[in-house]
PDB file of N, CA and C in Angstrom:
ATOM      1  N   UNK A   1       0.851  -1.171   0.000  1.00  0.00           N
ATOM      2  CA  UNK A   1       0.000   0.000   0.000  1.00  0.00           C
ATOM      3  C   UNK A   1       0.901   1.240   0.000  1.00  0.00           C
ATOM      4  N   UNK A   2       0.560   2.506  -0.699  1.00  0.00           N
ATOM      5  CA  UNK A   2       1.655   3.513  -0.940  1.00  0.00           C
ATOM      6  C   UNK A   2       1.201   4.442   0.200  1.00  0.00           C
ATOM      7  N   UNK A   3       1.976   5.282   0.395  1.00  0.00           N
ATOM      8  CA  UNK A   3       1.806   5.999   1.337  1.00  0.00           C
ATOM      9  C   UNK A   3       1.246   7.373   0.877  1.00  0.00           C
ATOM     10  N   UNK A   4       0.412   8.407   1.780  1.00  0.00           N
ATOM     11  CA  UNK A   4       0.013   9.811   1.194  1.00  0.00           C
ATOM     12  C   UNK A   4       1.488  10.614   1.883  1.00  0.00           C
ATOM     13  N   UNK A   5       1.958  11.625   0.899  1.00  0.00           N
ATOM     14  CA  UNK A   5       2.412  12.813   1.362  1.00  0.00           C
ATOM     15  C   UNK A   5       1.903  13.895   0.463  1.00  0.00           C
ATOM     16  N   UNK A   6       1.837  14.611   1.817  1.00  0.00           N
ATOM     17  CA  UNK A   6       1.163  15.916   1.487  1.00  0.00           C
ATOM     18  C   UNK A   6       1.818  16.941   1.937  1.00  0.00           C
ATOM     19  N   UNK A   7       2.429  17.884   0.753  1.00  0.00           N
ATOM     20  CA  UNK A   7       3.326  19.248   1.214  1.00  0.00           C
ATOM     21  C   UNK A   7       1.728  20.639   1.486  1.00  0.00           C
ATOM     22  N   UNK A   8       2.378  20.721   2.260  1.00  0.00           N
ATOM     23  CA  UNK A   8       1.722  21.823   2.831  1.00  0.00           C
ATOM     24  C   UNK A   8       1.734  23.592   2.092  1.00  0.00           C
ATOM     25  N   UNK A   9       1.201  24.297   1.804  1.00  0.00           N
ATOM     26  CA  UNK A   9       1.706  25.696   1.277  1.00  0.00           C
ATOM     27  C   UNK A   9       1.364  26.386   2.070  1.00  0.00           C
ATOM     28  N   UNK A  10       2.566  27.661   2.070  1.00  0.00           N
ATOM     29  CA  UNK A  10       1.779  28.489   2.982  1.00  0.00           C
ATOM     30  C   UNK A  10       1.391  29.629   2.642  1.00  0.00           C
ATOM     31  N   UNK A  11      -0.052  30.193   3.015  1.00  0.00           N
ATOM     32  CA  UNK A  11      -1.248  30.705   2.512  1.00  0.00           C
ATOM     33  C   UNK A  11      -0.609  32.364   2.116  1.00  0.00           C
ATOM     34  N   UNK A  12      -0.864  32.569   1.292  1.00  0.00           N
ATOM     35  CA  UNK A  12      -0.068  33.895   0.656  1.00  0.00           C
ATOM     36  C   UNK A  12      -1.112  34.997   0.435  1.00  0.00           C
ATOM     37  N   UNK A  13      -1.264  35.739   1.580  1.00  0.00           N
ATOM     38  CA  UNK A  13      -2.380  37.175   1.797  1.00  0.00           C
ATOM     39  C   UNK A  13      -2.499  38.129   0.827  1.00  0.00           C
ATOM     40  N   UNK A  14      -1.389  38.101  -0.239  1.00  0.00           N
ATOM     41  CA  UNK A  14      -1.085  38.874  -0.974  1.00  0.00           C
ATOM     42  C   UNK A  14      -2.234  38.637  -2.331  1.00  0.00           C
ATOM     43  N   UNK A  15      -1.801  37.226  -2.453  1.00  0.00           N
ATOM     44  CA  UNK A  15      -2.685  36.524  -3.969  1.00  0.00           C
ATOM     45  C   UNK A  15      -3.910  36.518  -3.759  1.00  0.00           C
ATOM     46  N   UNK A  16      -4.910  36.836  -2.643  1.00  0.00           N
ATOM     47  CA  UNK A  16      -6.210  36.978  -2.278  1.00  0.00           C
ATOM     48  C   UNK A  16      -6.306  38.079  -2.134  1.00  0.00           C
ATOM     49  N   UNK A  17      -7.278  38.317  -3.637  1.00  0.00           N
ATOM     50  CA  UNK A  17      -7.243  39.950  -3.508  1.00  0.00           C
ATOM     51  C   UNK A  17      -8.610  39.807  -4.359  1.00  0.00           C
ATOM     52  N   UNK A  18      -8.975  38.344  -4.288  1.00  0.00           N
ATOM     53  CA  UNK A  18     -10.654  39.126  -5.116  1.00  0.00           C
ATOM     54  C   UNK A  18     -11.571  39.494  -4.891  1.00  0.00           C
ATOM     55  N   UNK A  19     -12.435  40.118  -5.538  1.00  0.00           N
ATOM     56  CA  UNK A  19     -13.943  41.234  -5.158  1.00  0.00           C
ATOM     57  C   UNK A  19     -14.650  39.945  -4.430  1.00  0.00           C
ATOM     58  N   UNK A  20     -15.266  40.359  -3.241  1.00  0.00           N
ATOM     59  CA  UNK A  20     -16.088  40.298  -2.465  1.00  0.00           C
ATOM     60  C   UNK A  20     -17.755  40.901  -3.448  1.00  0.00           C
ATOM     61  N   UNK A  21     -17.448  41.240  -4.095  1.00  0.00           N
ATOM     62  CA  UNK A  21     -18.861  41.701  -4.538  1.00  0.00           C
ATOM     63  C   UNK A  21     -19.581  40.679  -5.113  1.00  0.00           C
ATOM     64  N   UNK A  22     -20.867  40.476  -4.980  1.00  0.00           N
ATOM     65  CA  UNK A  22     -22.234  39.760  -5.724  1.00  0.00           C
ATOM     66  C   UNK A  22     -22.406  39.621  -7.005  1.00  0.00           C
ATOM     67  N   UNK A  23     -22.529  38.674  -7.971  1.00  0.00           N
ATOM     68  CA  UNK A  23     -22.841  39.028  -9.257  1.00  0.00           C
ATOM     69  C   UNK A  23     -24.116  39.235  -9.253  1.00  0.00           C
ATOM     70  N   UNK A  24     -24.160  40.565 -10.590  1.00  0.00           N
ATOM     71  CA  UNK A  24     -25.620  41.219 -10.219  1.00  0.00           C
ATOM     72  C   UNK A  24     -26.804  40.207 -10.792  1.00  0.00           C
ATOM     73  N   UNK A  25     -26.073  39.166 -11.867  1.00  0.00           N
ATOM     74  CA  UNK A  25     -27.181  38.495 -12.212  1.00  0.00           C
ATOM     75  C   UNK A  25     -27.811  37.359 -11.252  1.00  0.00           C
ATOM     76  N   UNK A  26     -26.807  36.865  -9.795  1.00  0.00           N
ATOM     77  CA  UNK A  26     -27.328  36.022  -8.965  1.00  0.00           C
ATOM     78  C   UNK A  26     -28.475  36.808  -7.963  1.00  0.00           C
ATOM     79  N   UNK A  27     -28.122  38.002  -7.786  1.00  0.00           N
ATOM     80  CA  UNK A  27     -28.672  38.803  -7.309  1.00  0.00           C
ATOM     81  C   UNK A  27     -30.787  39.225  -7.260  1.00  0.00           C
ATOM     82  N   UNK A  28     -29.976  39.447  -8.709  1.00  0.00           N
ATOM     83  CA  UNK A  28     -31.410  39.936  -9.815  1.00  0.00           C
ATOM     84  C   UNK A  28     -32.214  38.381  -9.788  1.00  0.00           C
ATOM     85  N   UNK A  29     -31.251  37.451  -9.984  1.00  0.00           N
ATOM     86  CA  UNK A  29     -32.408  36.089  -9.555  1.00  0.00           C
ATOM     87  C   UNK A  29     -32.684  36.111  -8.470  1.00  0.00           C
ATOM     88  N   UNK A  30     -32.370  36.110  -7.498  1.00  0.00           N
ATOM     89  CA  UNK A  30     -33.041  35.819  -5.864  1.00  0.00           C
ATOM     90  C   UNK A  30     -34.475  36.722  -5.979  1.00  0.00           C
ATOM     91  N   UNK A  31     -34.193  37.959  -6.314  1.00  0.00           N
ATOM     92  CA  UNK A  31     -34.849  38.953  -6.203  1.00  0.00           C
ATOM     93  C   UNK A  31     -35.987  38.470  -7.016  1.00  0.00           C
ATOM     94  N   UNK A  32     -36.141  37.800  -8.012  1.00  0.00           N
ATOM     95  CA  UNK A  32     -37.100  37.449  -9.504  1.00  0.00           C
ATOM     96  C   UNK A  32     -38.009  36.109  -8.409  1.00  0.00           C
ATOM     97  N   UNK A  33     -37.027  35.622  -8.331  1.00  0.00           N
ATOM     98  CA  UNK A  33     -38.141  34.949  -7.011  1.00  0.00           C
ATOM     99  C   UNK A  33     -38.688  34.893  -6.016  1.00  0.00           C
ATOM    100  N   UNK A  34     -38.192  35.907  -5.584  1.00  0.00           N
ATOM    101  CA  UNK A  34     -38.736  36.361  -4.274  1.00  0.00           C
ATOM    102  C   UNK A  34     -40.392  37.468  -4.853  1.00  0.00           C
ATOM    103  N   UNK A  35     -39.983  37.812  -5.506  1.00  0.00           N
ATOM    104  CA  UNK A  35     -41.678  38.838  -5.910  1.00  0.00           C
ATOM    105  C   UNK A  35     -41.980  37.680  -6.832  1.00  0.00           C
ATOM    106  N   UNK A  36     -41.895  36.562  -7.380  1.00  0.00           N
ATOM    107  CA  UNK A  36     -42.595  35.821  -8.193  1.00  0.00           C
ATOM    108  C   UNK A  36     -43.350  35.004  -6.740  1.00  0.00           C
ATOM    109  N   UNK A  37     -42.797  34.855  -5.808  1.00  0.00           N
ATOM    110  CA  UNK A  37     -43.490  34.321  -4.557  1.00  0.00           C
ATOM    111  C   UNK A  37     -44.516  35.031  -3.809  1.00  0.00           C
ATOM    112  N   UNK A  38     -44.105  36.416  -3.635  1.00  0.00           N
ATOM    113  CA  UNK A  38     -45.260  37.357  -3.488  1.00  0.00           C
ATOM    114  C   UNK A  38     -45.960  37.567  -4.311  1.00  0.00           C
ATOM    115  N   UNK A  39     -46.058  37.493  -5.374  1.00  0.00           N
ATOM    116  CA  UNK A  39     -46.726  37.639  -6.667  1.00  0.00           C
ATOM    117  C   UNK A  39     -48.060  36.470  -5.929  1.00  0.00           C
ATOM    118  N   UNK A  40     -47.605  35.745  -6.315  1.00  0.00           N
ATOM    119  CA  UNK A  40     -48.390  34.108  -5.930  1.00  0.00           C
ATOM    120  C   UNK A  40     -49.174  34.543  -4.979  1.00  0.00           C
ATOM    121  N   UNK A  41     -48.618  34.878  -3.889  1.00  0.00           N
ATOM    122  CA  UNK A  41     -49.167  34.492  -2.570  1.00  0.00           C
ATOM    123  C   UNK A  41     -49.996  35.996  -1.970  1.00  0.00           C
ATOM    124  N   UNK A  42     -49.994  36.945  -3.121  1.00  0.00           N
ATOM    125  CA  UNK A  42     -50.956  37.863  -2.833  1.00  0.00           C
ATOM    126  C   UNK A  42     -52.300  37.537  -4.008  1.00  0.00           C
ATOM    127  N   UNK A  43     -51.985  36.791  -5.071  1.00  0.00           N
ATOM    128  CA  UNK A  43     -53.041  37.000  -5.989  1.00  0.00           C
ATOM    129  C   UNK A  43     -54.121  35.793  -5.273  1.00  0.00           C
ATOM    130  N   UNK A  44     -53.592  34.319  -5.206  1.00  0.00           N
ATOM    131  CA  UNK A  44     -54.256  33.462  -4.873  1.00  0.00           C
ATOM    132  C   UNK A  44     -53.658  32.622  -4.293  1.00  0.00           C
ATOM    133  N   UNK A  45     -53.199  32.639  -2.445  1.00  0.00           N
ATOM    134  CA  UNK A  45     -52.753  31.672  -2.298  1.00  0.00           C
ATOM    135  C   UNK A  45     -52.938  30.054  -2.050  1.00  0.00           C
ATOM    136  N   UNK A  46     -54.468  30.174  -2.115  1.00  0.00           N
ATOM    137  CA  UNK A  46     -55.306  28.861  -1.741  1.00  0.00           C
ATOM    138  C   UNK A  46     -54.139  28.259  -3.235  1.00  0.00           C
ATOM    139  N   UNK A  47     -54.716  28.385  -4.780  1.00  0.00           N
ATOM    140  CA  UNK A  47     -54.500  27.728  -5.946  1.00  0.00           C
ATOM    141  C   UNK A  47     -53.050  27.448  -5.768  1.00  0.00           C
ATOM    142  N   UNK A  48     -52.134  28.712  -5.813  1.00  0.00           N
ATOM    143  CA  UNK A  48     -50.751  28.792  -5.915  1.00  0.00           C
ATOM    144  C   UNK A  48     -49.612  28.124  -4.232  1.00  0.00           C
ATOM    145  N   UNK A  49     -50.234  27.305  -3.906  1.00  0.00           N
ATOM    146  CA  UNK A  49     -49.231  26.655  -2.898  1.00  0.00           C
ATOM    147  C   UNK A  49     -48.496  26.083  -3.666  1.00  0.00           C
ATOM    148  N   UNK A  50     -49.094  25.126  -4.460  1.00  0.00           N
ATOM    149  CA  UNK A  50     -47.604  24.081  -4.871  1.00  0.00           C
ATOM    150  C   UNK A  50     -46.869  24.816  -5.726  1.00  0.00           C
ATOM    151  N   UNK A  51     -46.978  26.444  -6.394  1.00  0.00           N
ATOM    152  CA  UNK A  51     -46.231  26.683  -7.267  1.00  0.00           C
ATOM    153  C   UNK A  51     -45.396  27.303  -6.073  1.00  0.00           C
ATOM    154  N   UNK A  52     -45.518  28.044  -5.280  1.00  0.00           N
ATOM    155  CA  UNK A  52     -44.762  28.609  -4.361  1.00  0.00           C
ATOM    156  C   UNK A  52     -44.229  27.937  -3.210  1.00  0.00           C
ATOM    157  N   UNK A  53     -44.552  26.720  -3.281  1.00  0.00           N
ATOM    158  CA  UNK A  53     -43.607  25.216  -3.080  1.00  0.00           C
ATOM    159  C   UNK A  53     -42.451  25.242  -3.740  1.00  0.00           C
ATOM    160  N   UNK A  54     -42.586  25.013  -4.868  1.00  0.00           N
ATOM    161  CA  UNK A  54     -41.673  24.614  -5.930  1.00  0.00           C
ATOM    162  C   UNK A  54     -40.721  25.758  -5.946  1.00  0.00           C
ATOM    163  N   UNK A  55     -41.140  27.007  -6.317  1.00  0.00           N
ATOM    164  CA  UNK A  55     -39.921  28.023  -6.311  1.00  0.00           C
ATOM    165  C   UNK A  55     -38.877  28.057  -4.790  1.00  0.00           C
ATOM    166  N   UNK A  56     -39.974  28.090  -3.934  1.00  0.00           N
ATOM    167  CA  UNK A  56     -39.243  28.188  -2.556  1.00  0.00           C
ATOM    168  C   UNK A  56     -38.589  27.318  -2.196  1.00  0.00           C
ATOM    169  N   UNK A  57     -38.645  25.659  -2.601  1.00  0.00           N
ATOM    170  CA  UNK A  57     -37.730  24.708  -2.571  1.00  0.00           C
ATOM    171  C   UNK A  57     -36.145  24.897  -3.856  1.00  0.00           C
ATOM    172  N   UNK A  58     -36.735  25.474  -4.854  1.00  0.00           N
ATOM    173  CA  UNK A  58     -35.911  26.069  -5.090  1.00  0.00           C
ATOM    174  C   UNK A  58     -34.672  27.469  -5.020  1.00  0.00           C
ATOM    175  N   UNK A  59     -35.555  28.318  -4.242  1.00  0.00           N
ATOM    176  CA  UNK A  59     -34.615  29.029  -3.855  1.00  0.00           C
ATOM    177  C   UNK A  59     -33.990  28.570  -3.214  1.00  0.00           C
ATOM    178  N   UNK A  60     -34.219  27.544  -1.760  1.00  0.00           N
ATOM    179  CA  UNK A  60     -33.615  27.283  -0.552  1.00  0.00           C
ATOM    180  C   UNK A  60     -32.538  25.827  -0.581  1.00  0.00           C
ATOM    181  N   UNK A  61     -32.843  25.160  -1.783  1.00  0.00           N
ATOM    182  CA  UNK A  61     -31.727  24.115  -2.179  1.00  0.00           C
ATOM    183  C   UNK A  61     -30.974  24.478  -3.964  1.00  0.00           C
ATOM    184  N   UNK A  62     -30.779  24.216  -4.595  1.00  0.00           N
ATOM    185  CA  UNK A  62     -30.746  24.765  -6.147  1.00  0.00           C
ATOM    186  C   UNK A  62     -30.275  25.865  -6.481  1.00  0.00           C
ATOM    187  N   UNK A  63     -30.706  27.199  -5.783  1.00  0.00           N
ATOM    188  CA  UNK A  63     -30.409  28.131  -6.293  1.00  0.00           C
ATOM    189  C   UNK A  63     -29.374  28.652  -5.476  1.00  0.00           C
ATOM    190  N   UNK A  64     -29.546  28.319  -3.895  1.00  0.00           N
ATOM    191  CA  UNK A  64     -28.132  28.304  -3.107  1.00  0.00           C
ATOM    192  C   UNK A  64     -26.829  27.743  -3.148  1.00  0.00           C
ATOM    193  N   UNK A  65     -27.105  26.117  -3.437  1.00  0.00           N
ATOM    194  CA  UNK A  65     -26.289  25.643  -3.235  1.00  0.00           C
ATOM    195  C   UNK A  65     -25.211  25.150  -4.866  1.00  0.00           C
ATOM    196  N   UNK A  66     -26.222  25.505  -5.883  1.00  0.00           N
ATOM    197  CA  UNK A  66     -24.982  25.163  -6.769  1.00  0.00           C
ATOM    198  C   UNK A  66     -24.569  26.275  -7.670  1.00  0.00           C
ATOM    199  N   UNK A  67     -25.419  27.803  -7.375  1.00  0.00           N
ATOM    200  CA  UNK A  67     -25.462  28.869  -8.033  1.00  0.00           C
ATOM    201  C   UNK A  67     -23.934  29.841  -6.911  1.00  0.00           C
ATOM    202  N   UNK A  68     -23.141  30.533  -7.491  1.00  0.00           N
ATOM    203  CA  UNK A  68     -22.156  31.306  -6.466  1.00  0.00           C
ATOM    204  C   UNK A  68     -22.143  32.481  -7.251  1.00  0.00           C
ATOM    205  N   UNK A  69     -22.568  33.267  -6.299  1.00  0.00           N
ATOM    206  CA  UNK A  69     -22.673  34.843  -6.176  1.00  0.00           C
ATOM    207  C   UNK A  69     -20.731  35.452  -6.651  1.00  0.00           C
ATOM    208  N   UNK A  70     -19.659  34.634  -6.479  1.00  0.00           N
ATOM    209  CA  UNK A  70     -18.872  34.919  -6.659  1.00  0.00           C
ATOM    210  C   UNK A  70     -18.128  33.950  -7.604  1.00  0.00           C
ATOM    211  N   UNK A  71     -18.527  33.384  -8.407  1.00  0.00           N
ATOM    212  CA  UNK A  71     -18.626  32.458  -9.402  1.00  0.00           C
ATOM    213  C   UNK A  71     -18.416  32.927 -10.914  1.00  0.00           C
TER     214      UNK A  71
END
């Protein structure tokens, strides 16, 4: 059986220098669903549960987890 080695680096403060800022288009989506949810849930929310199911399961798994604001 081979063995692991692993060299270590050490972390260089200098080369981390990128924007912290949001892309505006992840942004502008959150936002598109969030009033497409109010949308829903002021016109009819009895009819529109499962659609505002569906988006809201999507915002909260899908659109978090494989979408990056810094991506």
């Amino acid at each position: 059986m081979g063995k692991v080695l692993v060299i270590p680096v050490v972390p260089n403060p200098k080369r981390r220098k990128a924007s912290r800022e949001g892309d505006p288009r992840y942004i502008e989506g959150q936002r598109l669903l969030v009033e497409a949810m109010k949308y829903l849930a002021q016109s009819d929310p009895a009819k529109n549960k499962s659609a505002i199911e569906l988006l809201s399961e999507h915002f909260r798994t899908q659109f978090r987890m494989s979408d990056s604001p810094l991506g």
